[in-house]
C-alpha atoms as a PDB file:
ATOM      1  CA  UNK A   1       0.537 -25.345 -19.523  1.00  0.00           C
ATOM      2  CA  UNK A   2      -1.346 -23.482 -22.014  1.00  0.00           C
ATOM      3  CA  UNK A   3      -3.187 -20.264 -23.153  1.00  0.00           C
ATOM      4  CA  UNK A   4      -5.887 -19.243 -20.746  1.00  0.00           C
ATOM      5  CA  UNK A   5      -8.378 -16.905 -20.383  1.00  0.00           C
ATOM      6  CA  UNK A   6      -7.963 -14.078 -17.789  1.00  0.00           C
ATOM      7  CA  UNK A   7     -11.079 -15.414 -16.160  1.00  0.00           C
ATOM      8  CA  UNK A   8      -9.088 -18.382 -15.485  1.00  0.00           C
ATOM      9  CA  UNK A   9      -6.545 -16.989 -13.609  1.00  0.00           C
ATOM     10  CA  UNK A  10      -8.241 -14.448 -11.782  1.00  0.00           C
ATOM     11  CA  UNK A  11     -11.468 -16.743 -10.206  1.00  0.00           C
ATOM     12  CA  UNK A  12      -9.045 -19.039  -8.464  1.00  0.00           C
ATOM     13  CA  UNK A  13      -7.155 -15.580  -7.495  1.00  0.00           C
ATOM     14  CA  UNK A  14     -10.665 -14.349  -6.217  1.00  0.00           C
ATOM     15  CA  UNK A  15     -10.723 -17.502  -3.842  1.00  0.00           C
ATOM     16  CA  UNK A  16      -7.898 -18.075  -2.408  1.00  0.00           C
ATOM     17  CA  UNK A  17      -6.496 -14.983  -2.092  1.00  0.00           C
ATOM     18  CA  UNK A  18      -3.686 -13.314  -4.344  1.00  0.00           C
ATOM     19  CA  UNK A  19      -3.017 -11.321  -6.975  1.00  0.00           C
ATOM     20  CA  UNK A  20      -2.023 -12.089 -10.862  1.00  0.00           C
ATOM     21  CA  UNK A  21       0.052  -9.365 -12.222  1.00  0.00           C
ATOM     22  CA  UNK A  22      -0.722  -7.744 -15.737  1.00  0.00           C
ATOM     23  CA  UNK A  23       2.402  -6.993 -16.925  1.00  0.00           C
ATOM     24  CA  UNK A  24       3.178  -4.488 -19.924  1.00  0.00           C
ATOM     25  CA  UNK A  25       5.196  -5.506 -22.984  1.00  0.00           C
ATOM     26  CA  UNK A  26       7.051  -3.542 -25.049  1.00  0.00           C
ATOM     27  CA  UNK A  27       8.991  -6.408 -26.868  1.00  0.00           C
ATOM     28  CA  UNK A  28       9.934 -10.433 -27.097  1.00  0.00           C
ATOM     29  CA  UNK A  29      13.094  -9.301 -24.198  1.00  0.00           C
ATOM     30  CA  UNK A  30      10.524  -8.396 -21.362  1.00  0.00           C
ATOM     31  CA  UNK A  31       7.710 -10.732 -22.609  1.00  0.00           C
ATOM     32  CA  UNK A  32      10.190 -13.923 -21.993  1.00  0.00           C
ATOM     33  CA  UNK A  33      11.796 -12.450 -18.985  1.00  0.00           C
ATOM     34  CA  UNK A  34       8.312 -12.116 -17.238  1.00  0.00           C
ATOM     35  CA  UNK A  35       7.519 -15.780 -18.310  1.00  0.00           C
ATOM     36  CA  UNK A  36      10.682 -17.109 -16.897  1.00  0.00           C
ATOM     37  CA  UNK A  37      10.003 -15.384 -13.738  1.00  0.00           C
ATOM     38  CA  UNK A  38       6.706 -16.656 -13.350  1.00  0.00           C
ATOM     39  CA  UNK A  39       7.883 -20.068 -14.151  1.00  0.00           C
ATOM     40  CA  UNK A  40      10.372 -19.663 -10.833  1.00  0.00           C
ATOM     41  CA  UNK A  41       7.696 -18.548  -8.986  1.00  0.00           C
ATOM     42  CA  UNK A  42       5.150 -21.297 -10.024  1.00  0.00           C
ATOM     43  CA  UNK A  43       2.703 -18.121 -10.807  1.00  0.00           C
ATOM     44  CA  UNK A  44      -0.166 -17.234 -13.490  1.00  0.00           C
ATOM     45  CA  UNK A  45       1.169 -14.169 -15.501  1.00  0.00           C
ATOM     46  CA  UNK A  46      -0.658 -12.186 -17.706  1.00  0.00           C
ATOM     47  CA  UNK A  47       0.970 -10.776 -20.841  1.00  0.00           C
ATOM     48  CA  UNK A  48      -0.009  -7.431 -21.623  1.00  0.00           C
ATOM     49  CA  UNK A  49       0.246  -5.501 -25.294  1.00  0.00           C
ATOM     50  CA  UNK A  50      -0.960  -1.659 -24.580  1.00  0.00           C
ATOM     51  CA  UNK A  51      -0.999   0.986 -26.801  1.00  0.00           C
ATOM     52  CA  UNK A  52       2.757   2.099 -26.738  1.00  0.00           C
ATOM     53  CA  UNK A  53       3.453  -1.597 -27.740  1.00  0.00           C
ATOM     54  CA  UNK A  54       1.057  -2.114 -30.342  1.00  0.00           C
ATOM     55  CA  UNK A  55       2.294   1.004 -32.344  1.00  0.00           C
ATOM     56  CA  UNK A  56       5.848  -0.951 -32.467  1.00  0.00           C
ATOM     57  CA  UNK A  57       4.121  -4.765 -33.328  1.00  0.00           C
ATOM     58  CA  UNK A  58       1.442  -5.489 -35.034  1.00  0.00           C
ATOM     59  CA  UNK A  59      -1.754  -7.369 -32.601  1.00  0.00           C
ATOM     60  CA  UNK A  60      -1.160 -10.115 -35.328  1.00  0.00           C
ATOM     61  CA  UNK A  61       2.573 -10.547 -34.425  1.00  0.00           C
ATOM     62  CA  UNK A  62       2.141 -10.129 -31.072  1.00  0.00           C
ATOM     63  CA  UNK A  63      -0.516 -12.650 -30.733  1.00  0.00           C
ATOM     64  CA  UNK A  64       1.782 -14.874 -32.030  1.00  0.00           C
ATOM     65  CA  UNK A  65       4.434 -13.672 -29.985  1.00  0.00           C
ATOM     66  CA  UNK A  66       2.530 -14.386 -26.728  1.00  0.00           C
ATOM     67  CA  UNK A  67       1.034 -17.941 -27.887  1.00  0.00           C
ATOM     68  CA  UNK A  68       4.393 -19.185 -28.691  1.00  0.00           C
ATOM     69  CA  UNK A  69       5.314 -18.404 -24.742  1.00  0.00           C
ATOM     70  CA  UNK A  70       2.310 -19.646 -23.585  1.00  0.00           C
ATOM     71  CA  UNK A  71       2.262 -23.519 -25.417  1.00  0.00           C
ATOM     72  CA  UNK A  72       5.483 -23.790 -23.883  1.00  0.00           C
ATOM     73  CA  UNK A  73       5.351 -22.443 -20.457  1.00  0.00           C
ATOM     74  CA  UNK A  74       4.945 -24.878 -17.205  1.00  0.00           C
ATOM     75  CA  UNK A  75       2.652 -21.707 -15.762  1.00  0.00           C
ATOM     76  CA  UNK A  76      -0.714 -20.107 -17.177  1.00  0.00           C
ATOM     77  CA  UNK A  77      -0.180 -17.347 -19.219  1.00  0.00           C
ATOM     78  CA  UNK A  78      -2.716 -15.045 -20.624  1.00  0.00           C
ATOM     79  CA  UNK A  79      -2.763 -13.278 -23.731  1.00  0.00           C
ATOM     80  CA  UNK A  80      -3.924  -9.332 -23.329  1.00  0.00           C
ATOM     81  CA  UNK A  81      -4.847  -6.279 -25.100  1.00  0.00           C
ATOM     82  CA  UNK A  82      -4.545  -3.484 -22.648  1.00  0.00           C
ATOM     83  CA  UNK A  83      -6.324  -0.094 -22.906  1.00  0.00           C
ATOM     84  CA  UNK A  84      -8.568  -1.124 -26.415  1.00  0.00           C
ATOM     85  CA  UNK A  85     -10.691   1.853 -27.385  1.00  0.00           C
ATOM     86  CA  UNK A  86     -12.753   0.490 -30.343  1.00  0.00           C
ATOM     87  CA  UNK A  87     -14.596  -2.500 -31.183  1.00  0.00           C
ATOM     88  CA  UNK A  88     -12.246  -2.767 -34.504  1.00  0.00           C
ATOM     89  CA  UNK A  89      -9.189  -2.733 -32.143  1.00  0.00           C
ATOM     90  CA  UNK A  90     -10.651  -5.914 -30.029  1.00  0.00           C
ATOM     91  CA  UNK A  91     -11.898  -7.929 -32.551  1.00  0.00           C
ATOM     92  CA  UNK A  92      -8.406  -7.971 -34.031  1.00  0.00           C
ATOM     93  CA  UNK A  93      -6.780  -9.074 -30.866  1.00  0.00           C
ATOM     94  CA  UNK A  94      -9.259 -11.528 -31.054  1.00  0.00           C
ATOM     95  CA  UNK A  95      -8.574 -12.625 -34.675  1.00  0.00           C
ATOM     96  CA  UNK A  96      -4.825 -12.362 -33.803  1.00  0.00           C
ATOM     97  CA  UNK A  97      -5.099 -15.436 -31.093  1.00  0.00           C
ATOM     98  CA  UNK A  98      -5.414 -13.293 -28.192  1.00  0.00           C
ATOM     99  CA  UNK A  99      -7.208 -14.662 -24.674  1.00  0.00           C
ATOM    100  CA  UNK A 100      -8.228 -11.694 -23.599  1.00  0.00           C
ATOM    101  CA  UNK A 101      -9.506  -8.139 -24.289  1.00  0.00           C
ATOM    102  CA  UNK A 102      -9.867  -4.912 -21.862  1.00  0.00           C
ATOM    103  CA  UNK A 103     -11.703  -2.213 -23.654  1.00  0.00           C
ATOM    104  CA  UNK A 104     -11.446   0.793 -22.117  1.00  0.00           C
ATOM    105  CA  UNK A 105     -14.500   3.235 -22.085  1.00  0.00           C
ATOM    106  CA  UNK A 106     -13.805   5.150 -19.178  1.00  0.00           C
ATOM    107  CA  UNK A 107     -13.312   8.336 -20.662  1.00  0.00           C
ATOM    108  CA  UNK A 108     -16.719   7.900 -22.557  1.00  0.00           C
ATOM    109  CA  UNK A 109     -20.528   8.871 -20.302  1.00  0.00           C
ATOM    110  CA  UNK A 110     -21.794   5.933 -17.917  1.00  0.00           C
ATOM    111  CA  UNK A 111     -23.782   4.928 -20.483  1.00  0.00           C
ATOM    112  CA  UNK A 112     -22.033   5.018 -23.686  1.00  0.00           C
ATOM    113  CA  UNK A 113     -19.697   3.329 -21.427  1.00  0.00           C
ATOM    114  CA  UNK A 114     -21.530   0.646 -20.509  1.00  0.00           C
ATOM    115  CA  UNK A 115     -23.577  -0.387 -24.230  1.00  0.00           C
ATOM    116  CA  UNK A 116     -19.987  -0.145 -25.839  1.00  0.00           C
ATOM    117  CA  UNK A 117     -18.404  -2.555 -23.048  1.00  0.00           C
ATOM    118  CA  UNK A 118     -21.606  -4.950 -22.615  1.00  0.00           C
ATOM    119  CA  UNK A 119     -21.095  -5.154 -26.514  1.00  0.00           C
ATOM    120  CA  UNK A 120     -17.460  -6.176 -26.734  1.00  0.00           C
ATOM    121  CA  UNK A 121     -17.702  -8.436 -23.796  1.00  0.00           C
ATOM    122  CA  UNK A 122     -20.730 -10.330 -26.283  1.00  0.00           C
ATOM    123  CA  UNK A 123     -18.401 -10.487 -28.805  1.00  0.00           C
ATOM    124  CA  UNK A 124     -15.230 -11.866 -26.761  1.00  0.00           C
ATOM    125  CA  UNK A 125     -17.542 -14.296 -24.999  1.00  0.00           C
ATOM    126  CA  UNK A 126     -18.976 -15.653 -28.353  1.00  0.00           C
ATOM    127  CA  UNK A 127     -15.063 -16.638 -28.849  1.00  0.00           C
ATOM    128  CA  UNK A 128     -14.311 -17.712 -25.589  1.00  0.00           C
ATOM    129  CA  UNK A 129     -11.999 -14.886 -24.909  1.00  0.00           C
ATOM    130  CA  UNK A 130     -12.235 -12.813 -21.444  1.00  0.00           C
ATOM    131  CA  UNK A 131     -13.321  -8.946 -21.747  1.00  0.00           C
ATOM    132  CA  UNK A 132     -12.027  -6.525 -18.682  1.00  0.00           C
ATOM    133  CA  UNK A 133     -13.774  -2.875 -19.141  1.00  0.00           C
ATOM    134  CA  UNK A 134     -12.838   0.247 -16.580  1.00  0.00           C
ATOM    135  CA  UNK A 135     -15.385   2.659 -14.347  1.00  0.00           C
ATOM    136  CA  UNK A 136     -13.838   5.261 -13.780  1.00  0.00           C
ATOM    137  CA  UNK A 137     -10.686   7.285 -15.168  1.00  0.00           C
ATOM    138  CA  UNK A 138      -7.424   6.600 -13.968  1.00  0.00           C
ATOM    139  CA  UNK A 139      -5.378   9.313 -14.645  1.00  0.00           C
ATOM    140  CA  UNK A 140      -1.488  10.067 -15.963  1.00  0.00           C
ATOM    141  CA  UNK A 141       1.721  11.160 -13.548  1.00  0.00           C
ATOM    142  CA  UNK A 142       1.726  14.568 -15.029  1.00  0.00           C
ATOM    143  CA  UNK A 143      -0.987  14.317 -17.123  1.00  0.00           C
ATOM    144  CA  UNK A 144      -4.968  13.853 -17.455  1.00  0.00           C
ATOM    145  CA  UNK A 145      -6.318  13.784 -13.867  1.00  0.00           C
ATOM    146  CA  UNK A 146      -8.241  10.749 -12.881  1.00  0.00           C
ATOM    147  CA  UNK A 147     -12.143  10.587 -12.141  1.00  0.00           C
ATOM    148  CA  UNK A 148     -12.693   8.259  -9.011  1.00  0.00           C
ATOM    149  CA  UNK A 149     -14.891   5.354  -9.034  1.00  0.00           C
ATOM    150  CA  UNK A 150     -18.091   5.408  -7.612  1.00  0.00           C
ATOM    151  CA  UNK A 151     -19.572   2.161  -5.935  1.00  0.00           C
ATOM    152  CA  UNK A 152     -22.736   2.503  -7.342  1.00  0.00           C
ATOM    153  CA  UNK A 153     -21.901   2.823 -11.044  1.00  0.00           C
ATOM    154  CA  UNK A 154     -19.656   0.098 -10.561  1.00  0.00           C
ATOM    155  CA  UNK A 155     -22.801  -2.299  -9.481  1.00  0.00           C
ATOM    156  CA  UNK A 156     -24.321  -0.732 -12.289  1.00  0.00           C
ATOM    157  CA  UNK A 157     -21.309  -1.188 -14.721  1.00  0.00           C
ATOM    158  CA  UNK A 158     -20.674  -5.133 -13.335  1.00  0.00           C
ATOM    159  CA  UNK A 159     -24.267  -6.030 -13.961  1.00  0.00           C
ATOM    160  CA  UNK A 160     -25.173  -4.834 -17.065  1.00  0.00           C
ATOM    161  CA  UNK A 161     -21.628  -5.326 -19.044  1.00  0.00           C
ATOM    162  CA  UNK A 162     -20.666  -9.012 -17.541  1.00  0.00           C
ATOM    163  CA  UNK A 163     -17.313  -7.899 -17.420  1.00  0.00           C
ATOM    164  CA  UNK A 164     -15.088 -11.077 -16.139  1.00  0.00           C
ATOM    165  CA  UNK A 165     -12.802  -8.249 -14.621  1.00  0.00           C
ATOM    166  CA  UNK A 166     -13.466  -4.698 -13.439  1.00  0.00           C
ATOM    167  CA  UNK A 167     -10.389  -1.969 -13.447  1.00  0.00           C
ATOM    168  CA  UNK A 168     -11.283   1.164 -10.682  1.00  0.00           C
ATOM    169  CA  UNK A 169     -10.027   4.420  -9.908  1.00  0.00           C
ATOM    170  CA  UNK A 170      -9.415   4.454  -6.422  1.00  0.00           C
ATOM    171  CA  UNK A 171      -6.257   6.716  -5.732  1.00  0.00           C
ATOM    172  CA  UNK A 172      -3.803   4.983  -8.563  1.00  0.00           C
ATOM    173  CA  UNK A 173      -2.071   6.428 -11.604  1.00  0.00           C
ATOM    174  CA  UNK A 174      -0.355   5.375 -14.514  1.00  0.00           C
ATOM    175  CA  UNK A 175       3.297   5.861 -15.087  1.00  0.00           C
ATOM    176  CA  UNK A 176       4.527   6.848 -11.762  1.00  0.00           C
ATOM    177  CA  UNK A 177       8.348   6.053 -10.883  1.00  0.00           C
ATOM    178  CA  UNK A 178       8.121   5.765  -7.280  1.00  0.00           C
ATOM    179  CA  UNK A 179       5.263   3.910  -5.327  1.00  0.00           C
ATOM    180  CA  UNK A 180       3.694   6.941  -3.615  1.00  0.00           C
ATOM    181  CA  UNK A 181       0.317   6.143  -4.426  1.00  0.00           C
ATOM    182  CA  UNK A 182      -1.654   5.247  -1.229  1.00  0.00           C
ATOM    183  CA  UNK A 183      -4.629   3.370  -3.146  1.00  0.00           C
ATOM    184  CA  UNK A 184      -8.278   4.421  -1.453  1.00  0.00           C
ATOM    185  CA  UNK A 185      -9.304   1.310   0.595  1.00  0.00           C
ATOM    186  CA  UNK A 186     -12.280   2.070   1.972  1.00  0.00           C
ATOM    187  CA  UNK A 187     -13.943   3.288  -1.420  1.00  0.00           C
ATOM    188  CA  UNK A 188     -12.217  -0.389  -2.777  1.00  0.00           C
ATOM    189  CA  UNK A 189     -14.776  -2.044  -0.135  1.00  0.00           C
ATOM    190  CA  UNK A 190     -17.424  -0.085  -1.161  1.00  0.00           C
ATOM    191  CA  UNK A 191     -17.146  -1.362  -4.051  1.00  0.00           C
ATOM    192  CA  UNK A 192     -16.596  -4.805  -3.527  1.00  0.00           C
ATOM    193  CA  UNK A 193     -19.482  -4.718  -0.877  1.00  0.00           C
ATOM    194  CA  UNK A 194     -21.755  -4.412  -4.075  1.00  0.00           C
ATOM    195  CA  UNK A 195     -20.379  -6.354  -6.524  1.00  0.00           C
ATOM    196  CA  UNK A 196     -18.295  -9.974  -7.348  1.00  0.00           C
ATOM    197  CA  UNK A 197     -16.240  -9.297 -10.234  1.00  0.00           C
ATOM    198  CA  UNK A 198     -12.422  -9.597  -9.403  1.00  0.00           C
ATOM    199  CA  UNK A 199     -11.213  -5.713  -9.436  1.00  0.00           C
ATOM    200  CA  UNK A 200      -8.626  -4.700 -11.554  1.00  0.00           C
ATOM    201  CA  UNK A 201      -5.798  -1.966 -10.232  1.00  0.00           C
ATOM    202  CA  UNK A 202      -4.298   0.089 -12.930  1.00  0.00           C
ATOM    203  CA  UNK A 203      -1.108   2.346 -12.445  1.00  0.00           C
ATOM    204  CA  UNK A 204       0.195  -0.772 -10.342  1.00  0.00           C
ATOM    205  CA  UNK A 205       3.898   0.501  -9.845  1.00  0.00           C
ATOM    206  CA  UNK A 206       2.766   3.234  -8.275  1.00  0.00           C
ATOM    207  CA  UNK A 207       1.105   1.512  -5.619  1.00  0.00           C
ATOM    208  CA  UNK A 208       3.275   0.235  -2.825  1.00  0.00           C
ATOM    209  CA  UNK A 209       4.343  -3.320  -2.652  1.00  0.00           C
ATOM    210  CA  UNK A 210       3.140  -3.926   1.322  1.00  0.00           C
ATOM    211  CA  UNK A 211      -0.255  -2.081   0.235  1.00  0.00           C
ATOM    212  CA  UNK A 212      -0.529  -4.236  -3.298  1.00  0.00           C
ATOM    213  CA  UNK A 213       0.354  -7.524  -0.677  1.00  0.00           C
ATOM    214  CA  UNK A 214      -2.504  -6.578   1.629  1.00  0.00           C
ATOM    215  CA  UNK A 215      -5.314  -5.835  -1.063  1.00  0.00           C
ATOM    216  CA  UNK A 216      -4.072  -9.105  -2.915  1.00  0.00           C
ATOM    217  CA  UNK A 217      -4.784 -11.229   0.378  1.00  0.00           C
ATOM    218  CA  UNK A 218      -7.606  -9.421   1.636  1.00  0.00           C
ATOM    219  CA  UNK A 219      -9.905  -7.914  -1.006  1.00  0.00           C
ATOM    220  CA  UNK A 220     -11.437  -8.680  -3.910  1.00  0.00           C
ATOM    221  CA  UNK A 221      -8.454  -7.208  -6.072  1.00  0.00           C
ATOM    222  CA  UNK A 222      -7.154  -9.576  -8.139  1.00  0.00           C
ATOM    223  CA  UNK A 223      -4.663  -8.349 -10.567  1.00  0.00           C
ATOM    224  CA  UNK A 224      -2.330  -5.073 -10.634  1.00  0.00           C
ATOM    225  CA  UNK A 225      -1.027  -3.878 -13.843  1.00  0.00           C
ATOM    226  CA  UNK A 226       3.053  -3.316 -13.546  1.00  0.00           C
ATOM    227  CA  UNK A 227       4.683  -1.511 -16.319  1.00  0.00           C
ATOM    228  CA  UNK A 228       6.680   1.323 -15.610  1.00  0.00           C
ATOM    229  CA  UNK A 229       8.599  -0.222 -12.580  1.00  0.00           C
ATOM    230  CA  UNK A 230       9.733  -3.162 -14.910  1.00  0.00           C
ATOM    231  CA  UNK A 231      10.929  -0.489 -17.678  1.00  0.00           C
ATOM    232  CA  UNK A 232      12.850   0.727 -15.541  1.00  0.00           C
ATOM    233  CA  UNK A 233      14.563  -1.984 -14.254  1.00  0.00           C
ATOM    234  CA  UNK A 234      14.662  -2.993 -18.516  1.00  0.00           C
ATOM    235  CA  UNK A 235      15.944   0.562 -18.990  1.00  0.00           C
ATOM    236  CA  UNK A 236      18.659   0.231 -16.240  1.00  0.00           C
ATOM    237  CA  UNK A 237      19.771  -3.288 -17.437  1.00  0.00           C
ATOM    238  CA  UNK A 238      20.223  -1.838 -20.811  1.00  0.00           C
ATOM    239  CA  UNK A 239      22.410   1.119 -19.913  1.00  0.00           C
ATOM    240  CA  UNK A 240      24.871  -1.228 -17.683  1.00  0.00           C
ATOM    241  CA  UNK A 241      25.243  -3.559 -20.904  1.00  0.00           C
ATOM    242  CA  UNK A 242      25.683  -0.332 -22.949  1.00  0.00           C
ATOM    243  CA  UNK A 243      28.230   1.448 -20.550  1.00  0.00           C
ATOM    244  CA  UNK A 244      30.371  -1.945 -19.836  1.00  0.00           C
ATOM    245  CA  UNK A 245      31.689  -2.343 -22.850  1.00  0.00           C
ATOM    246  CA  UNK A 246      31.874   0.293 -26.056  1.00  0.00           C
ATOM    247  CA  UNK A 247      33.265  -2.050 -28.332  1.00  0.00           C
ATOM    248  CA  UNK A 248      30.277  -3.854 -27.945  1.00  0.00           C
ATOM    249  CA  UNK A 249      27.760  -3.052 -30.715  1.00  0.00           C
ATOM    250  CA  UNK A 250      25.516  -5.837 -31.435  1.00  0.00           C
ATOM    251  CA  UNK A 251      21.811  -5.270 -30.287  1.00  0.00           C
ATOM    252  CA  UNK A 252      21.065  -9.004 -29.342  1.00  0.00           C
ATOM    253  CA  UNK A 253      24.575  -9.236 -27.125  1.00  0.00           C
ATOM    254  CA  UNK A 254      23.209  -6.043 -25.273  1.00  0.00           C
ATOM    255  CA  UNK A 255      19.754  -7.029 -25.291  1.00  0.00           C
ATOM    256  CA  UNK A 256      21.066 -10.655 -23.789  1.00  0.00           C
ATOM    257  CA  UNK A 257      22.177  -8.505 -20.711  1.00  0.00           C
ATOM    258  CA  UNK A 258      18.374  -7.350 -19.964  1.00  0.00           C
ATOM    259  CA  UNK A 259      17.209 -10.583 -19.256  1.00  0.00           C
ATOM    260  CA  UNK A 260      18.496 -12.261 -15.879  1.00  0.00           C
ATOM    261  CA  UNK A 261      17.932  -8.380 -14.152  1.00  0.00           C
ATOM    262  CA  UNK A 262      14.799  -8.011 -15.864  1.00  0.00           C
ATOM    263  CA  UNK A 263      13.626 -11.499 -14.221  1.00  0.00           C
ATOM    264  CA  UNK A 264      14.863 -11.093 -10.717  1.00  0.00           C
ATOM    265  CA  UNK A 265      12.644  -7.493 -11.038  1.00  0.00           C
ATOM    266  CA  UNK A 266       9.602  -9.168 -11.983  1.00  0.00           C
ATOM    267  CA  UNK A 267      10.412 -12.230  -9.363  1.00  0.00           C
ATOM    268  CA  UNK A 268      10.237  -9.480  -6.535  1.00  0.00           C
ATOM    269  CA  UNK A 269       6.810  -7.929  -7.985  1.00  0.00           C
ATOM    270  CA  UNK A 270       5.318 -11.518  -8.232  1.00  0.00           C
ATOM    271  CA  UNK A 271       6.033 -12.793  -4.556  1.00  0.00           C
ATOM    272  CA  UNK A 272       4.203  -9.405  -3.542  1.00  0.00           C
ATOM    273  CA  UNK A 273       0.931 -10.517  -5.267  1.00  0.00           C
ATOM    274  CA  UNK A 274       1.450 -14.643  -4.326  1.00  0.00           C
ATOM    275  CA  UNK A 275      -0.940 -16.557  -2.061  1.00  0.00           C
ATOM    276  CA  UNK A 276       0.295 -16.319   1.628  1.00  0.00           C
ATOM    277  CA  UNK A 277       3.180 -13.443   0.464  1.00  0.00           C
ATOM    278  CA  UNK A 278       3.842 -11.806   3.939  1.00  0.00           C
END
């Protein structure tokens, strides 16, 4: 396969049925461990640079990075900047070879939120790139407190931006540890009874796998962003390797050890979001 656009991946998703999973980077380890495990599966995986990994790589390096994975992958694999807050920020993913942009407004008024998307999405379309915005806030484990979504600035938000994807506050949360977070179906249908765009669940590990199976099969969520559950299982694989063996120095023999954990981790979150998972 190729690069595609998130559009790509998450239409057919919209259709039939399942999930993609948006899956945070941090470095080339976890970004070809994902890709392997979405070759096993036979899944679409998106590739995700957020800020936190973007303040180690350059966008221009990492578009590179993610290309190089993507030409020779046997699955679809998208390119994407997570959580851009400028128009600067997105036009240099899109410079950098990336497939896709989400600029992130929510903390900004309705409005403001809504000219600065509609205006980014122009400029990724012109370029053939995807654009995902957010209504609503979705808040930090111990942190900022999120600002649900409501269903009627989301129709409002859908039409006027032409997002391809929409992220919503509905009961998730970034950077939890443990899937306690017991996402808000009903106001998910309220949304979805008023718009088409495939919805977009931040905070994904903290949402439980049976819930993310059900929404996946059943509603018009399409992708769930996984990050902190995979750095942990990163995090975990790293301190065995480290612990094993002290004479062991060499950061590329530890790093080595990540990889067949790290996949097997990211296996287990992909069969949650796959057509017909049970």
């Amino acid at each position: 396969m190729s690069l595609v656009t998130l559009e790509a991946v998450l239409q057919p998703a919209l259709k039939h049925g399942y999930a993609v999973a948006g899956l945070v980077t941090l470095g080339w380890e976890d970004m070809r461990a994902y890709v392997a495990a979405a070759e096993i599966e036979g899944s679409p995986v998106i590739l995700q640079a957020g800020p936190g990994c973007r303040e180690h790589t350059p966008l221009p390096i990492l578009g590179k990075m993610f290309r190089h994975l993507a030409e020779s992958a046997s699955v679809p694999v998208v390119a994407h900047l997570d959580h851009g807050y400028t128009l600067e920020e997105c036009q240099i993913a899109i410079d950098s070879g990336f497939s896709s942009v989400m600029f992130d407004g929510s903390r900004k008024p309705l409005q403001q939120n809504i000219d600065e998307t509609a205006e980014i999405v122009a400029l990724a379309h012109k370029a053939g790139v995807s654009c995902e915005g957010e209504i609503g806030f979705v808040g930090y484990d111990g942190g900022e407190q999120s600002a649900g979504t409501d269903a009627n600035e989301a129709k409002r938000f859908a039409a006027e931006t032409q997002v391809d994807a929409m992220a919503i506050s509905v009961g998730n949360v970034h950077l939890q540890q443990e899937s306690a977070s017991e996402l808000d179906e009903s106001r998910i249908q309220a949304i979805e009874s008023v718009t088409t765009v495939p919805l977009v669940i931040h905070g994904g590990s903290g949402v439980p796998s049976a819930q993310r199976t059900k929404l996946a099969r059943n509603s018009a969520v399409c992708k769930f962003n996984i990050g902190t559950e995979l750095r942990m299982a990163f995090g975990q694989a790293l301190r065995d390797a480290v612990n094993k063996d002290s004479d062991v120095f060499d950061r590329v023999a530890l790093l080595k050890q990540t990889h067949d954990p790290l996949v097997a981790a990211t296996q287990q979150v992909l069969k949650a979001m796959a057509r017909g998972s049970a």
